[in-house]
Protein backbone atom coordinates (compact mmCIF):
# COMPACT_ATOMS: atom_id res chain seq x y z
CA UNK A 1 5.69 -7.65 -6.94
CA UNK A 2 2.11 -5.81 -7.80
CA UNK A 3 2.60 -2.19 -9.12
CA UNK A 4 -0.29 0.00 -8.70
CA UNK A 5 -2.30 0.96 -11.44
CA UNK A 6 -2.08 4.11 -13.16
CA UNK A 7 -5.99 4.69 -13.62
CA UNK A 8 -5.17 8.50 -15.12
CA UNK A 9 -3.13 6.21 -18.11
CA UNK A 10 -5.33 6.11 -20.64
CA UNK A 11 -5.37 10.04 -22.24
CA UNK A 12 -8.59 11.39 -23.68
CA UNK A 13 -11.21 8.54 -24.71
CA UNK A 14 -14.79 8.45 -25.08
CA UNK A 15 -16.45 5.16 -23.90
CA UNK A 16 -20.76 4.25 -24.35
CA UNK A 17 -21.95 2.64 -21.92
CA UNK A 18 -25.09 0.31 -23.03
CA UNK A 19 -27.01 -0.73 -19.69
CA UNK A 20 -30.22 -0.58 -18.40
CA UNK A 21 -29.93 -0.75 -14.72
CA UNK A 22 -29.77 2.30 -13.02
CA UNK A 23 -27.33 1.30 -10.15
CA UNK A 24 -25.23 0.08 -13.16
CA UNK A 25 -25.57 3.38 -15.15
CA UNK A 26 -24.00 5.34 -12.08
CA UNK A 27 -21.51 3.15 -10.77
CA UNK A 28 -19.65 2.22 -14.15
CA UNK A 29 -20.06 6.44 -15.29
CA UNK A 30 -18.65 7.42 -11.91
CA UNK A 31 -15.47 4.83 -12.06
CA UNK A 32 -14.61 5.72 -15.30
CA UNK A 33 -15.33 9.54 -15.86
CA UNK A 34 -13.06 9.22 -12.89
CA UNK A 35 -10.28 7.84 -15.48
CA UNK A 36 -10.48 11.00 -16.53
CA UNK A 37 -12.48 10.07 -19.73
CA UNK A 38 -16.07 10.82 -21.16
CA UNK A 39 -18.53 8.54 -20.73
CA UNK A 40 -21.84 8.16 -22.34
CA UNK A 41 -24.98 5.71 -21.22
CA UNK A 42 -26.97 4.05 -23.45
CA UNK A 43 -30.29 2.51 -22.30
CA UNK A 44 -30.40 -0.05 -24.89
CA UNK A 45 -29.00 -1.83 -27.72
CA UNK A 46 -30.76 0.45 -29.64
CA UNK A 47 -29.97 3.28 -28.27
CA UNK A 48 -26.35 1.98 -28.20
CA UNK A 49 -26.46 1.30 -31.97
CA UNK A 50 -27.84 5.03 -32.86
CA UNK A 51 -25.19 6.25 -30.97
CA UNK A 52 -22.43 4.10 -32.69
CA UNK A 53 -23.98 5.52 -35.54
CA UNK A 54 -24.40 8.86 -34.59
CA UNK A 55 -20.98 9.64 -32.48
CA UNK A 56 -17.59 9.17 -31.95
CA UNK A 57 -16.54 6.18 -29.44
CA UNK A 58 -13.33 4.88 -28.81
CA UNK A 59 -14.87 1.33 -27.17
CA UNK A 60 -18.45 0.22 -25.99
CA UNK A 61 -18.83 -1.72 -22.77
CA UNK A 62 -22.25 -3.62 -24.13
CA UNK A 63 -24.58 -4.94 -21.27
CA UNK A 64 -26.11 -8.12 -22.62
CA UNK A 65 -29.60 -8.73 -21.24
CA UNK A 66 -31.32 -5.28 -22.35
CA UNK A 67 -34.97 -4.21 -23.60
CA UNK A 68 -35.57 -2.90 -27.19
CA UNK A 69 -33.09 -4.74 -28.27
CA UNK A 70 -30.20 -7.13 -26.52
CA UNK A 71 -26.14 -6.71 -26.61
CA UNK A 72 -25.67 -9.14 -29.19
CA UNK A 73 -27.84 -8.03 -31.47
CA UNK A 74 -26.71 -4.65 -31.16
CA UNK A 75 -23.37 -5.60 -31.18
CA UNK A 76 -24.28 -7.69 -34.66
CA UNK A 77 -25.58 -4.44 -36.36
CA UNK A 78 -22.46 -2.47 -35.12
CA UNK A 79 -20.25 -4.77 -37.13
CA UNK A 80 -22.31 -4.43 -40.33
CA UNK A 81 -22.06 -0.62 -40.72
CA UNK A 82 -20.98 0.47 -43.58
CA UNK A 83 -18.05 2.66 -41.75
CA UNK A 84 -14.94 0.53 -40.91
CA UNK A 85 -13.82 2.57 -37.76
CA UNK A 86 -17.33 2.14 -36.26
CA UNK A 87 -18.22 -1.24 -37.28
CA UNK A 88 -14.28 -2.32 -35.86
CA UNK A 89 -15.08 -0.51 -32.73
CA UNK A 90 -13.69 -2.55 -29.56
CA UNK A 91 -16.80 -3.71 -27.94
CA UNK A 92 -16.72 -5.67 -24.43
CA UNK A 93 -19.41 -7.46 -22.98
CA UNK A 94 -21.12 -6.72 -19.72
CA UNK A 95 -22.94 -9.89 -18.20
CA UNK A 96 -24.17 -10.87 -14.83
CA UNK A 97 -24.75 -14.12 -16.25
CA UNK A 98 -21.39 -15.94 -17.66
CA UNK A 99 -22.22 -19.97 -18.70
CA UNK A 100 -20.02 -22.64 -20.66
CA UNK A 101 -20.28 -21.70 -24.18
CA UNK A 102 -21.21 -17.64 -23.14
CA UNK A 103 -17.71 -16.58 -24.62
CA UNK A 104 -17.95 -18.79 -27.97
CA UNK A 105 -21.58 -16.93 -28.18
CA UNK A 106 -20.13 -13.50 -27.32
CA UNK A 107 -17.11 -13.68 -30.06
CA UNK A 108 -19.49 -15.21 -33.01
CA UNK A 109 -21.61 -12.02 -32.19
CA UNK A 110 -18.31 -9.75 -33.12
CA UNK A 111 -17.52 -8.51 -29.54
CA UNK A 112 -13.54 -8.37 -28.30
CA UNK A 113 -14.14 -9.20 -24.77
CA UNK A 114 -15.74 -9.95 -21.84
CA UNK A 115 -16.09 -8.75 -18.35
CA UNK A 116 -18.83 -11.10 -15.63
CA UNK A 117 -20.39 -8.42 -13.22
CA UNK A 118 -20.27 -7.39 -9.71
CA UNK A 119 -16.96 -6.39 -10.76
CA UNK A 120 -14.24 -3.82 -9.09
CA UNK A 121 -12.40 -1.17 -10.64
CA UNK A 122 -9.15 -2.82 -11.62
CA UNK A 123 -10.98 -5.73 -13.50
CA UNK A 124 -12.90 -2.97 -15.46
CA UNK A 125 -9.61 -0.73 -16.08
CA UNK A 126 -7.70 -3.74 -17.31
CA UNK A 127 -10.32 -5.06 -19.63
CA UNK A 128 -10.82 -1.35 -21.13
CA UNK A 129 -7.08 -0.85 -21.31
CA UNK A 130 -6.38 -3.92 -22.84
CA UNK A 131 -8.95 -3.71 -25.73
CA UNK A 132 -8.22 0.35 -26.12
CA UNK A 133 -4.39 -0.84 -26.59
CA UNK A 134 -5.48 -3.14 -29.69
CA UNK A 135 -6.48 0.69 -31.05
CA UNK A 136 -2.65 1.93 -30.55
CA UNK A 137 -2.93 2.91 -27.21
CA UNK A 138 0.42 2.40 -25.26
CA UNK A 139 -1.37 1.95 -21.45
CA UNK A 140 1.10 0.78 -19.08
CA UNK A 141 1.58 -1.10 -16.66
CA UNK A 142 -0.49 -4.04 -16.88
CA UNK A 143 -1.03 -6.30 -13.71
CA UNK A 144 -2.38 -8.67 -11.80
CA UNK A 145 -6.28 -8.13 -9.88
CA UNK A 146 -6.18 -8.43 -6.20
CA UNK A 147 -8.10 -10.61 -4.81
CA UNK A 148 -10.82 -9.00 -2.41
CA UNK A 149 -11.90 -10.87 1.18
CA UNK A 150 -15.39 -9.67 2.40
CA UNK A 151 -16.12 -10.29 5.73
CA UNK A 152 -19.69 -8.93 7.20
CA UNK A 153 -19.68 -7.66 10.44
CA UNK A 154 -22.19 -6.34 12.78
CA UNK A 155 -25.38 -8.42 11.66
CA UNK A 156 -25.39 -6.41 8.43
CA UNK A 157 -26.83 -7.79 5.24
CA UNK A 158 -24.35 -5.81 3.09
CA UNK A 159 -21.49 -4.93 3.20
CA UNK A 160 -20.13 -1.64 1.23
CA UNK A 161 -16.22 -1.84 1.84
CA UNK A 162 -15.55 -2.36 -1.86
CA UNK A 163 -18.01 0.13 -3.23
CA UNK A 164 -16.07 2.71 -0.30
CA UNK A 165 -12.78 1.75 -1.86
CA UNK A 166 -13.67 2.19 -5.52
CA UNK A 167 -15.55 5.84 -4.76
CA UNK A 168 -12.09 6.88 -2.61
CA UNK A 169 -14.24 7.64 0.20
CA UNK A 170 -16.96 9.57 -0.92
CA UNK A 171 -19.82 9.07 0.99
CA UNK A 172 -22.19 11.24 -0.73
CA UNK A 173 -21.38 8.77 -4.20
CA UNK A 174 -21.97 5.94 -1.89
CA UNK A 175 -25.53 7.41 -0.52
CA UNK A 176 -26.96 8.23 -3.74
CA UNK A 177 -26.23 4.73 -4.89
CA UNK A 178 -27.79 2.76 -2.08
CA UNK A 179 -30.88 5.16 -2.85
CA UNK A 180 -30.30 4.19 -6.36
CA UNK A 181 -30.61 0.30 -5.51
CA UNK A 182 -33.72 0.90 -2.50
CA UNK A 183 -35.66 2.02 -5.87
CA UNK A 184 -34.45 -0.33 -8.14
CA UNK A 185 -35.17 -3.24 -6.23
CA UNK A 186 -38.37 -1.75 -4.41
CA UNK A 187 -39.64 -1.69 -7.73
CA UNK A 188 -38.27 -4.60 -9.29
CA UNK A 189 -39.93 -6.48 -6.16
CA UNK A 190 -43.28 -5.06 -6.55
CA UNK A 191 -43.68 -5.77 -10.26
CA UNK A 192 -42.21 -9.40 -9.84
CA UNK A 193 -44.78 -10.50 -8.03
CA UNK A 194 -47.56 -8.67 -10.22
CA UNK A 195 -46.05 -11.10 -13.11
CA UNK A 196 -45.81 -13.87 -10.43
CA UNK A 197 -49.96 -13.59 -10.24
CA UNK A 198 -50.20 -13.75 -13.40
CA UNK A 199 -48.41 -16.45 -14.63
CA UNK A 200 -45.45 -14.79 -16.65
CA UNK A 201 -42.61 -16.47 -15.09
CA UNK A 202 -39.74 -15.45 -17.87
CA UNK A 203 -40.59 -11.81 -16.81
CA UNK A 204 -40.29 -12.27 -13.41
CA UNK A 205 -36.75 -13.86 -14.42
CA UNK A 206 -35.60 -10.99 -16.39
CA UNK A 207 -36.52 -8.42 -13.44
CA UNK A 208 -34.71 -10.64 -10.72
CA UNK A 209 -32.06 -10.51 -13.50
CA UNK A 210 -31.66 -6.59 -12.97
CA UNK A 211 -31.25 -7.03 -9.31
CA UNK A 212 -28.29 -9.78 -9.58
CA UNK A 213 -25.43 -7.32 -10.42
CA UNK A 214 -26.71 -4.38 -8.40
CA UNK A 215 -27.00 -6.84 -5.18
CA UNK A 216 -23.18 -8.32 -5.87
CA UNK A 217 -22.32 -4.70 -5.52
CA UNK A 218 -23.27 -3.78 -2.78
CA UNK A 219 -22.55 -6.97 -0.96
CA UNK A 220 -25.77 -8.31 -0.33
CA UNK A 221 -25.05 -12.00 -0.77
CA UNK A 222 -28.68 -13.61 0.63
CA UNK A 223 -30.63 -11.34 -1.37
CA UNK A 224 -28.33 -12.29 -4.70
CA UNK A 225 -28.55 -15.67 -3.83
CA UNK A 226 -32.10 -16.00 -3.92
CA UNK A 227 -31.87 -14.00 -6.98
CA UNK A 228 -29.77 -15.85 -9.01
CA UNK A 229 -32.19 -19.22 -8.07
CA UNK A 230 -34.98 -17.43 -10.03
CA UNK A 231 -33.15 -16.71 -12.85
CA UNK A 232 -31.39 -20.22 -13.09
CA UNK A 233 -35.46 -21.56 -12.91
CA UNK A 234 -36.19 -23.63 -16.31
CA UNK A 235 -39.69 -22.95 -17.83
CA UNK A 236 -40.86 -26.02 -16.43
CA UNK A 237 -39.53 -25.96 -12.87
CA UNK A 238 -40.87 -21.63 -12.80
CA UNK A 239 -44.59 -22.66 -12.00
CA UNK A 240 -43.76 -25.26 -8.94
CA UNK A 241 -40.37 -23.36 -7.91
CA UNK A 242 -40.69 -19.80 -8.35
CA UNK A 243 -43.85 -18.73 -6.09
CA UNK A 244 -41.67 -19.60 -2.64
CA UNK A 245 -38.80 -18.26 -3.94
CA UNK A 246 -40.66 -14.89 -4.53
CA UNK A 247 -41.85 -15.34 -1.40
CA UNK A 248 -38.00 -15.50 0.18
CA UNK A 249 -36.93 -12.96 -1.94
CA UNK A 250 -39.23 -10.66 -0.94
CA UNK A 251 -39.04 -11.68 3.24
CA UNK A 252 -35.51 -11.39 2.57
CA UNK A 253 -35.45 -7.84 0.55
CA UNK A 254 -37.66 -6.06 3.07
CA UNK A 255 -34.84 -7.24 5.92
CA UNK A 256 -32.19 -5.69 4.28
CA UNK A 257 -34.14 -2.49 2.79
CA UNK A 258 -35.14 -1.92 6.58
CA UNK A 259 -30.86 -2.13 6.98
CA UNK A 260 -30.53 0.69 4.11
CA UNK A 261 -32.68 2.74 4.31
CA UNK A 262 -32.11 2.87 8.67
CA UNK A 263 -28.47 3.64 7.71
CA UNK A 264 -28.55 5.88 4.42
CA UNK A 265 -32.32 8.05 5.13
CA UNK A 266 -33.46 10.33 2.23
């Protein structure tokens, strides 16, 4: 029989957060500050790395795909410092793209763990209470995920029943997140089709990147599926392939933006 999770378990901790995405950023700070402990964003690897260096952190959930510098790398320069509590630090990877050999890569790199994104709230509490326990910390109980069904309804594109569930209701969290993502991906539109014109294809495939995760959560399976076609694009299929799926992408986008921003106005 599941137990439920005891999400106030894990006493006073202090966890960096190294993404880039905006959506990302709020989301993960407003699940776990609501664990009750502090949380800290990073940008970068960089940025995550000066503030291994310069602070006090109890674990680091590490976003891999990040500018400046990338998770692994960072992670790599975390585990050469010349301070053994920081450079054992638990780290756990972040990734909205998980392949066969990703966890092999992810260990020789020095990290403890991974964790794919979209995810909910109990896969991120267990992975962080797991990794804190190698540390000493007695967290209890341990169990099971649930598995989630979503089912649109009403001709919607999205569908926020999981993002409801893991704010406890709060709609004003769930507003200022959907504005969040209308940016995000207005943006993230505009300038992939600026690189489109001119020619630089593995750009375009890092900025459809930054919408993959940030589309998962919010239930907006046509738009990620369009997404994650780009970013699967070789080199050589990008010239022939990409330009129509831009063009999808971006038919697609301005559907469900119309949805969002009808349902959630400024």
């Amino acid at each position: 029989m599941l137990q439920e999770i005891n999400y106030r378990s894990l006493g006073k901790r202090r966890i960096l957060v190294a993404e880039d995405t905006s959506v990302n950023q709020f989301l993960v700070r407003r699940i776990i500050e609501g664990w009750g402990l502090e949380v800290d964003i990073a940008n970068n690897g960089q940025e995550a790395l000066s503030m291994v260096q310069e602070g006090e952190y109890d674990l680091v959930l590490m976003d891999i795909q990040m500018p400046v510098m990338d998770g692994i790398e960072a992670t790599r320069h975390i585990r050469q410092l010349p301070q053994s509590m920081k450079a054992t630090i638990p780290i756990v990877a972040l990734t909205a793209n998980f392949l066969k050999g990703d966890r092999e890569k992810y260990r020789a790199a020095g990290m403890n763990d991974f964790l794919p994104k979209p995810f909910n709230e109990s896969a991120l509490f267990v992975v962080v209470s797991n990794n804190l326990q190698q540390q000493g910390v007695q967290i209890k109980p341990k169990v099971p995920l649930r598995e989630e069904t979503i089912v649109h309804t009403n001709g919607k594109l999205y569908d926020l029943t999981p993002l409801r569930g893991m704010s406890g209701g709060d709609e004003v969290f769930v507003h200022k997140l959907v504005q969040l993502y209308i940016t995000l991906s207005s943006e993230s539109m505009a300038l992939m089709k600026e690189e489109l014109k001119n020619g630089r294809y593995a750009e375009v495939s890092k900025l459809a990147h930054k919408m993959k995760s940030p589309s998962g959560t919010l239930k907006i399976a046509s738009v990620k599926g369009i997404v994650c076609s780009i970013v699967a694009l070789t080199a050589e299929e990008s010239p022939a392939k990409m330009p129509e799926l831009i063009g999808q992408l971006d038919k697609e986008l301005d559907l469900c933006l119309g949805q969002l921003k009808a349902d959630f106005p400024e």
